[in-house]
Protein backbone atom coordinates (compact mmCIF):
# COMPACT_ATOMS: atom_id res chain seq x y z
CA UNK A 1 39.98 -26.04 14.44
CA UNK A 2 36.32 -26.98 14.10
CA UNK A 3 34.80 -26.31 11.14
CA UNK A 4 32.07 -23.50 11.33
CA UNK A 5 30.91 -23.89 7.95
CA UNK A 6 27.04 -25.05 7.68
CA UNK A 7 26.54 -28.81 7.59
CA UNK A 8 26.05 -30.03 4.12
CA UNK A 9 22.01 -30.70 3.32
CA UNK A 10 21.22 -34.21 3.70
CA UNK A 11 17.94 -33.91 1.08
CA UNK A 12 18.12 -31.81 -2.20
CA UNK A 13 16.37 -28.37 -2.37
CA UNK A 14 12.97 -28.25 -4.10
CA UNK A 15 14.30 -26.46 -6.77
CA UNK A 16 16.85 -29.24 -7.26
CA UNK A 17 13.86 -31.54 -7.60
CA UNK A 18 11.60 -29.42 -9.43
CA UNK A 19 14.81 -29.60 -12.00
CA UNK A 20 15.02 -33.10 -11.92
CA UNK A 21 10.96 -33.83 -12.12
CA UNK A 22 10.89 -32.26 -15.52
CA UNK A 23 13.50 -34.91 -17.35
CA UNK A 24 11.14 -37.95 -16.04
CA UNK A 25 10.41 -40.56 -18.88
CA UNK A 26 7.02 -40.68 -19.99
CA UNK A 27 4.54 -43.65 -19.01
CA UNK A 28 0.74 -43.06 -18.03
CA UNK A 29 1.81 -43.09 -14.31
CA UNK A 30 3.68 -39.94 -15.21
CA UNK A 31 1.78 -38.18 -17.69
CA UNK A 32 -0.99 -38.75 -14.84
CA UNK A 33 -2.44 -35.15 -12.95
CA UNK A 34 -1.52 -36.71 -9.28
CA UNK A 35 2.49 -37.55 -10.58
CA UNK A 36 2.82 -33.82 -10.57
CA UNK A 37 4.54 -31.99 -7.78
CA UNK A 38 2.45 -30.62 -5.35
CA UNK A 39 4.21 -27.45 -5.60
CA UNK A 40 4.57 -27.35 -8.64
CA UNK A 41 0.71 -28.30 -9.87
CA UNK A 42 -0.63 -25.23 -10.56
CA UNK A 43 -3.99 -27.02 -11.03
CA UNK A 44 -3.93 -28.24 -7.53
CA UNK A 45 -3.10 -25.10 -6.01
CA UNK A 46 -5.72 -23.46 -7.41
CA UNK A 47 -8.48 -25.84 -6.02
CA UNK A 48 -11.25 -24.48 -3.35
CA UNK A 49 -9.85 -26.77 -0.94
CA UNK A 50 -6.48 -25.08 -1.04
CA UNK A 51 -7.23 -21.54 -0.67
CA UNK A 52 -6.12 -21.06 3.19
CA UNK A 53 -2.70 -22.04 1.32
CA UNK A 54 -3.27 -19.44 -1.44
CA UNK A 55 -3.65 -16.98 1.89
CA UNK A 56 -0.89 -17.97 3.64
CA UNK A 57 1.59 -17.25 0.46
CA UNK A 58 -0.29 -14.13 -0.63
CA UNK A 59 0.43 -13.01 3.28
CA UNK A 60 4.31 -14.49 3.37
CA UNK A 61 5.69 -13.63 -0.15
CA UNK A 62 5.39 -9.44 0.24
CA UNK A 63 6.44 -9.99 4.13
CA UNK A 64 9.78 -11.81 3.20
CA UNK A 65 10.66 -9.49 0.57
CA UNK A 66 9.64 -6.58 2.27
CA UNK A 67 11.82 -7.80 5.26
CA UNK A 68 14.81 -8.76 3.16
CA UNK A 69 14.29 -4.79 1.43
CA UNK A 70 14.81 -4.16 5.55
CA UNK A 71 11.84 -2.14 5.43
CA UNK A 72 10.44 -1.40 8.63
CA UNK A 73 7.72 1.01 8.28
CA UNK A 74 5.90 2.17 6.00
CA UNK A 75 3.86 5.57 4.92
CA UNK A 76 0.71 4.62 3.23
CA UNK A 77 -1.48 6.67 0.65
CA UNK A 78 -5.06 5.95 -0.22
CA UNK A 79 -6.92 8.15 -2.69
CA UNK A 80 -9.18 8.18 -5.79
CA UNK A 81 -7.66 6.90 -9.37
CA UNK A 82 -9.87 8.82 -10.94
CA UNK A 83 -8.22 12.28 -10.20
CA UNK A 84 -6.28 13.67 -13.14
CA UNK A 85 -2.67 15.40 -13.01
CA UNK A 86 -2.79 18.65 -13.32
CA UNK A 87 -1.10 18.74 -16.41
CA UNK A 88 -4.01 16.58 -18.23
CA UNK A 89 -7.03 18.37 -15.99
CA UNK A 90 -7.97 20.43 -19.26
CA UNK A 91 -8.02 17.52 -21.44
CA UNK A 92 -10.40 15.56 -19.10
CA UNK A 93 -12.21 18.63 -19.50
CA UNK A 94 -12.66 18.78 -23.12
CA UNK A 95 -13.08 15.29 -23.83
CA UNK A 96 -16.40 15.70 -21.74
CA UNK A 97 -19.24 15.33 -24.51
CA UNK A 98 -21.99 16.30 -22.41
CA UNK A 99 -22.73 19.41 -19.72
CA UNK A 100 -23.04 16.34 -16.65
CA UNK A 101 -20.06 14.91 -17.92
CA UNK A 102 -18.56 18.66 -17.99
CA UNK A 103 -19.47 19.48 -14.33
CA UNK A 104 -18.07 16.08 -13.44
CA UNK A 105 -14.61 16.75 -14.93
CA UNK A 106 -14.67 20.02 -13.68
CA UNK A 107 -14.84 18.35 -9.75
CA UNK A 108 -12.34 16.20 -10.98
CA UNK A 109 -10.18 19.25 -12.25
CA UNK A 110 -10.71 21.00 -9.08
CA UNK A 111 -9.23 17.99 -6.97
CA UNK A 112 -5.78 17.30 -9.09
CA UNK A 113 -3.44 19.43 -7.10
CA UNK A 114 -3.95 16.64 -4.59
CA UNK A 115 -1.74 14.60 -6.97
CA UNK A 116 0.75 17.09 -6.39
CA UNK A 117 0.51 17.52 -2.44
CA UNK A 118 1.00 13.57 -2.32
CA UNK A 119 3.96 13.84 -4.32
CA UNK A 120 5.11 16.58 -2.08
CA UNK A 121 4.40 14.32 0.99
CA UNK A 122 5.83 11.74 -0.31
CA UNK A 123 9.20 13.22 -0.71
CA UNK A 124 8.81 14.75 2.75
CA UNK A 125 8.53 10.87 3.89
CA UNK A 126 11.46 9.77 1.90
CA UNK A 127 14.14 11.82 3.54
CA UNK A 128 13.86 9.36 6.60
CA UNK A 129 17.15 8.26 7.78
CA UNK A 130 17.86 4.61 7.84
CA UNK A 131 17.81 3.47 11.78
CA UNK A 132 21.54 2.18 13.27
CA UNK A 133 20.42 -1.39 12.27
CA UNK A 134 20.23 -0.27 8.81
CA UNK A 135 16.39 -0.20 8.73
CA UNK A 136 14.31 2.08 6.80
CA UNK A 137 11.27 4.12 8.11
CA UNK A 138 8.22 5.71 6.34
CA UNK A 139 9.08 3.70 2.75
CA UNK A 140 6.18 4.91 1.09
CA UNK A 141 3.31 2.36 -0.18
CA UNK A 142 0.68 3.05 -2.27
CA UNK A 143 -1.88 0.62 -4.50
CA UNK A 144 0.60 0.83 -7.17
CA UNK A 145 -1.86 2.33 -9.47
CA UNK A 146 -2.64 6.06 -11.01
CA UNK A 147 -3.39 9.30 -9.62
CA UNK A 148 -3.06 9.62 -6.35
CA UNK A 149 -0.75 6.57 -5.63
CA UNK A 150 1.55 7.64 -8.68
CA UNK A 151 2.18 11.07 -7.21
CA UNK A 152 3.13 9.04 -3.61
CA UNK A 153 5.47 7.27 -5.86
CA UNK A 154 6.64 9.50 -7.80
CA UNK A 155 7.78 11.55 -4.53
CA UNK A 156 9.75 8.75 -3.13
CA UNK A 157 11.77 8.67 -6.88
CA UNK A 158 12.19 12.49 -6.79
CA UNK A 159 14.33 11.62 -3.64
CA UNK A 160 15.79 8.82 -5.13
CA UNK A 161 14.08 6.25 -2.75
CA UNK A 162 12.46 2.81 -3.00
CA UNK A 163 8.82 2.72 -2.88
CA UNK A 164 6.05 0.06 -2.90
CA UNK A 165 3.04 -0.28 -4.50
CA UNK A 166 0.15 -2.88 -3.89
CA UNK A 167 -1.79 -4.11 -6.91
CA UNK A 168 -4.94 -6.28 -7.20
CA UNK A 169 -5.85 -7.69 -10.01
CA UNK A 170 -8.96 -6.79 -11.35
CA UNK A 171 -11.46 -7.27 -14.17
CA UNK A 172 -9.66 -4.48 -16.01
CA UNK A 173 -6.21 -4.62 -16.64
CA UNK A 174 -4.16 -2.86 -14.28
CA UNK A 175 -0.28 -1.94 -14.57
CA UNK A 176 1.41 -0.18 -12.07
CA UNK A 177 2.53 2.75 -12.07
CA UNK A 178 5.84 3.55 -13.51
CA UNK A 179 7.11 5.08 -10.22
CA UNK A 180 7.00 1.75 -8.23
CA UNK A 181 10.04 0.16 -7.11
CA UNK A 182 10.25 -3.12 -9.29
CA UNK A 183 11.78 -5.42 -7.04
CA UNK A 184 8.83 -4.27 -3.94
CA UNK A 185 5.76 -4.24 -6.76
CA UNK A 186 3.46 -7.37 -5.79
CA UNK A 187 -0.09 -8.37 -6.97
CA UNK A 188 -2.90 -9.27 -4.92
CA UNK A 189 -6.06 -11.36 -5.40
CA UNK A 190 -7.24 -11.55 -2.12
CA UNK A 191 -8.23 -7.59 -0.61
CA UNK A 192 -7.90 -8.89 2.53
CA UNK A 193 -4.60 -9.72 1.82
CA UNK A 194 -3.92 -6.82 0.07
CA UNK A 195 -5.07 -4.42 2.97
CA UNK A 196 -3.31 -6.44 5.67
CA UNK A 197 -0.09 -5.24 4.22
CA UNK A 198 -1.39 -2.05 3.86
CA UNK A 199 -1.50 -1.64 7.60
CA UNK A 200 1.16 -4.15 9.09
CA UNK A 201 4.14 -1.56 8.80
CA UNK A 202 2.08 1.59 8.42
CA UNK A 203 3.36 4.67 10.92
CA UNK A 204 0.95 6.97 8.96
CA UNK A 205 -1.57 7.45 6.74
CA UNK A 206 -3.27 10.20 4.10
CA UNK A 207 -5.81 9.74 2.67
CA UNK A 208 -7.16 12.03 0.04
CA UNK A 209 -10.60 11.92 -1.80
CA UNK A 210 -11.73 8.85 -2.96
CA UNK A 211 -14.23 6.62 -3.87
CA UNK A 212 -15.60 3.13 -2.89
CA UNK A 213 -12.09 1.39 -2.12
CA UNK A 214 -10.63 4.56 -0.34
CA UNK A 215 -13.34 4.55 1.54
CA UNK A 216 -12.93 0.96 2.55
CA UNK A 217 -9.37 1.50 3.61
CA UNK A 218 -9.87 4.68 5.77
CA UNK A 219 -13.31 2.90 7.56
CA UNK A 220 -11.42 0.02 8.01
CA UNK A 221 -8.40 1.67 9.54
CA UNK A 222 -10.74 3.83 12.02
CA UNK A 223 -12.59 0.95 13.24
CA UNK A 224 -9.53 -0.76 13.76
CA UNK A 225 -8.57 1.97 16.06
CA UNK A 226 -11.22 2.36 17.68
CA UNK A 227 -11.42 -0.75 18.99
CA UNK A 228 -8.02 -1.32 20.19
CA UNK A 229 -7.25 -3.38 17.07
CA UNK A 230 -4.37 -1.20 15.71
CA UNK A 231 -2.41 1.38 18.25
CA UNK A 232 -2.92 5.05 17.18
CA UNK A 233 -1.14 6.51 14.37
CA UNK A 234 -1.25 9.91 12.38
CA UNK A 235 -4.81 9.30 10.08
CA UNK A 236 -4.03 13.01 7.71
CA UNK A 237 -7.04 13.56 5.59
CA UNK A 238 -7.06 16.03 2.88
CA UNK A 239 -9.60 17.61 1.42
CA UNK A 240 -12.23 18.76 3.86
CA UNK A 241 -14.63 20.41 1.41
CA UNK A 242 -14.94 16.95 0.04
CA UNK A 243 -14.98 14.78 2.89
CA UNK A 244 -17.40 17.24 4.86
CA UNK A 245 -19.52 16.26 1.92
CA UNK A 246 -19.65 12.87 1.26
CA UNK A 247 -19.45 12.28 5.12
CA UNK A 248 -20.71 14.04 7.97
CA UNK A 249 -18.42 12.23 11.01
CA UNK A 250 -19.62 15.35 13.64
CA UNK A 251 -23.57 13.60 13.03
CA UNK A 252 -22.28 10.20 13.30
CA UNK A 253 -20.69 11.73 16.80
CA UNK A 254 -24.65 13.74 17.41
CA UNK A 255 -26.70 10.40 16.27
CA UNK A 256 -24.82 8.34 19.09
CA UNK A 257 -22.87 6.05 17.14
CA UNK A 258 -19.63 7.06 17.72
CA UNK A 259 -18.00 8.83 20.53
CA UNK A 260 -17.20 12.31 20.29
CA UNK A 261 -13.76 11.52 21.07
CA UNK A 262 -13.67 9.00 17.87
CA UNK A 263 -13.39 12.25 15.53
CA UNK A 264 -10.59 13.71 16.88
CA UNK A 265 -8.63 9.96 15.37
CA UNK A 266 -8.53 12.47 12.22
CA UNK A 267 -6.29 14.81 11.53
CA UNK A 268 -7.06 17.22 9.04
CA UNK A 269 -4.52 18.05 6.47
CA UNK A 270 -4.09 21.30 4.02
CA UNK A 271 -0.32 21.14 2.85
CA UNK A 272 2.47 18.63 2.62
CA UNK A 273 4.24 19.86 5.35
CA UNK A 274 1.62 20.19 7.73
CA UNK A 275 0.83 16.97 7.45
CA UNK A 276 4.59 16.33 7.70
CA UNK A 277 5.18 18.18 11.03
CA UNK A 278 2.00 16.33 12.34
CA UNK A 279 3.71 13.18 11.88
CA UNK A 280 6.76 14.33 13.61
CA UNK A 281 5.35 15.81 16.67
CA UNK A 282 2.90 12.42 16.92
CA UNK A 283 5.78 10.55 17.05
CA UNK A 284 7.34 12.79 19.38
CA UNK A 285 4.75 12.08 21.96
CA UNK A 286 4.61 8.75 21.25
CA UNK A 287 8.22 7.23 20.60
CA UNK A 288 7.64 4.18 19.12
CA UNK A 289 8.88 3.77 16.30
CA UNK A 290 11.95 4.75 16.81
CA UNK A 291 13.12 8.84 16.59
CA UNK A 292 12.65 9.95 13.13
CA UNK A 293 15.69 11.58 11.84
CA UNK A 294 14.85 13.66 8.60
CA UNK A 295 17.74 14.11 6.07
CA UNK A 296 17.72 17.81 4.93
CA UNK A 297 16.63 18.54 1.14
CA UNK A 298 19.65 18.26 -1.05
């Protein structure tokens, strides 16, 4: 009988030589910068001339984990980390020292149930069956960070899910949120990166009030619609007061510079389960991914 067991490798691993490179005598040939490993010179790697490298692992390392987590879609969440919990709403309240700071924290207040709907989502999103191949839909992702994206993950733990959550580093430190899934919890330093994998799985979107960056991500994601870039999916924004204010998309429509028709790509959201059903019925029309089977609430 042949043997069907894979053919021995004919050159070590890396990691076998990365072992062996760090027991090699000292001389100034060794001790020298270009002795080092390529892989493992941190120094090199690190150089201008390297950084379509640095992109290319920033782009494979979350794709080959996410694939090996056989996640195959994703439900993303974008939204301000700047809105309190509901719970601590008071507090940001009363630490205001000032009457601007006080009518700030009061519009901060008035927008922290929207940690609460996206926790409520969330859990909505985690009670997606696994497909027959063992692959799971709507995983939710978030930027790993407060607010907003810690009520998204926090819903997927309620259920008892996975969840993912994006970081970046920035000039501030940053830890993510304690709802993240540890073994799908990656750092970014490029945002392009970053919002590449934001998108590459995504079957839907919310998107509650933000600032700068969640403004970035839902502009983005429109545009990329719009012009064929993306195919459709479910773009559920909460908070119309808000966005009605910091963005009037009917006199974008009126000035010219977008089509009518280039409004209706939103879908506006009041509850977690509207935005829920919305999802289901969009997919309904449009089959791809796969049928969404729902497992009941325990």
């Amino acid at each position: 009988m042949a043997d069907s067991r894979p053919p021995k490798r004919i050159f070590p691993t890396s990691k076998v030589d990365a072992r062996a490179a760090k027991h090699v005598p000292s001389a100034p040939q060794t001790e020298s910068e270009s002795y080092k490993l390529a892989f493992q010179d941190l120094d090199f790697l690190l150089r201008e001339d390297l950084r379509p490298v640095r992109f290319q692992l920033e782009l494979m390392k979350p794709e080959l984990f996410l694939q090996e987590a056989k996640v195959a879609s994703t439900f993303v969440f974008y939204g301000s980390a700047r809105i309190p919990h509901p719970d601590t709403a008071d507090a940001v309240v009363a630490a205001a020292t000032n009457d601007d700071q006080r009518q700030v924290a009061e519009r901060l207040k008035a927008k922290s149930h929207y940690v609460e709907i996206a926790r409520e989502l969330a859990r909505l999103a985690s009670r997606c069956d696994c497909d027959e191949e063992g692959m799971r839909h709507f995983v939710v992702c978030s930027g790993g960070g407060p607010s907003i994206m810690e009520g998204a993950n926090r819903g997927a733990a309620d259920e008892g899910k996975e969840s993912i959550g994006l970081n970046i580093v920035l000039p501030h430190e940053q830890l993510p949120n304690t709802y993240v899934t540890p073994e799908l919890s990656f750092q970014f330093h490029y945002f392009a990166l970053r919002k590449m994998h934001f998108l590459l799985r995504a079957r839907a979107v919310a998107v509650f009030p933000g600032g700068f960056g969640t403004f970035d991500e839902l502009f983005e994601l429109l545009t990329l619609i719009q012009t064929g870039k993306v195919r459709p999916l479910p773009i559920l924004l909460f908070g119309r007061e808000f966005w009605n204010k910091v963005v009037n998309f009917e006199a974008l429509a009126e000035e010219g510079v977008i089509a009518p028709h280039d409004v209706d790509l939103i879908r506006w959201c009041d509850t977690a389960q509207e935005a829920w059903d919305y999802v289901l019925r969009f997919y309904e029309l449009h089959p791809e991914p796969p049928h969404i089977q729902t497992a009941p609430p325990e």
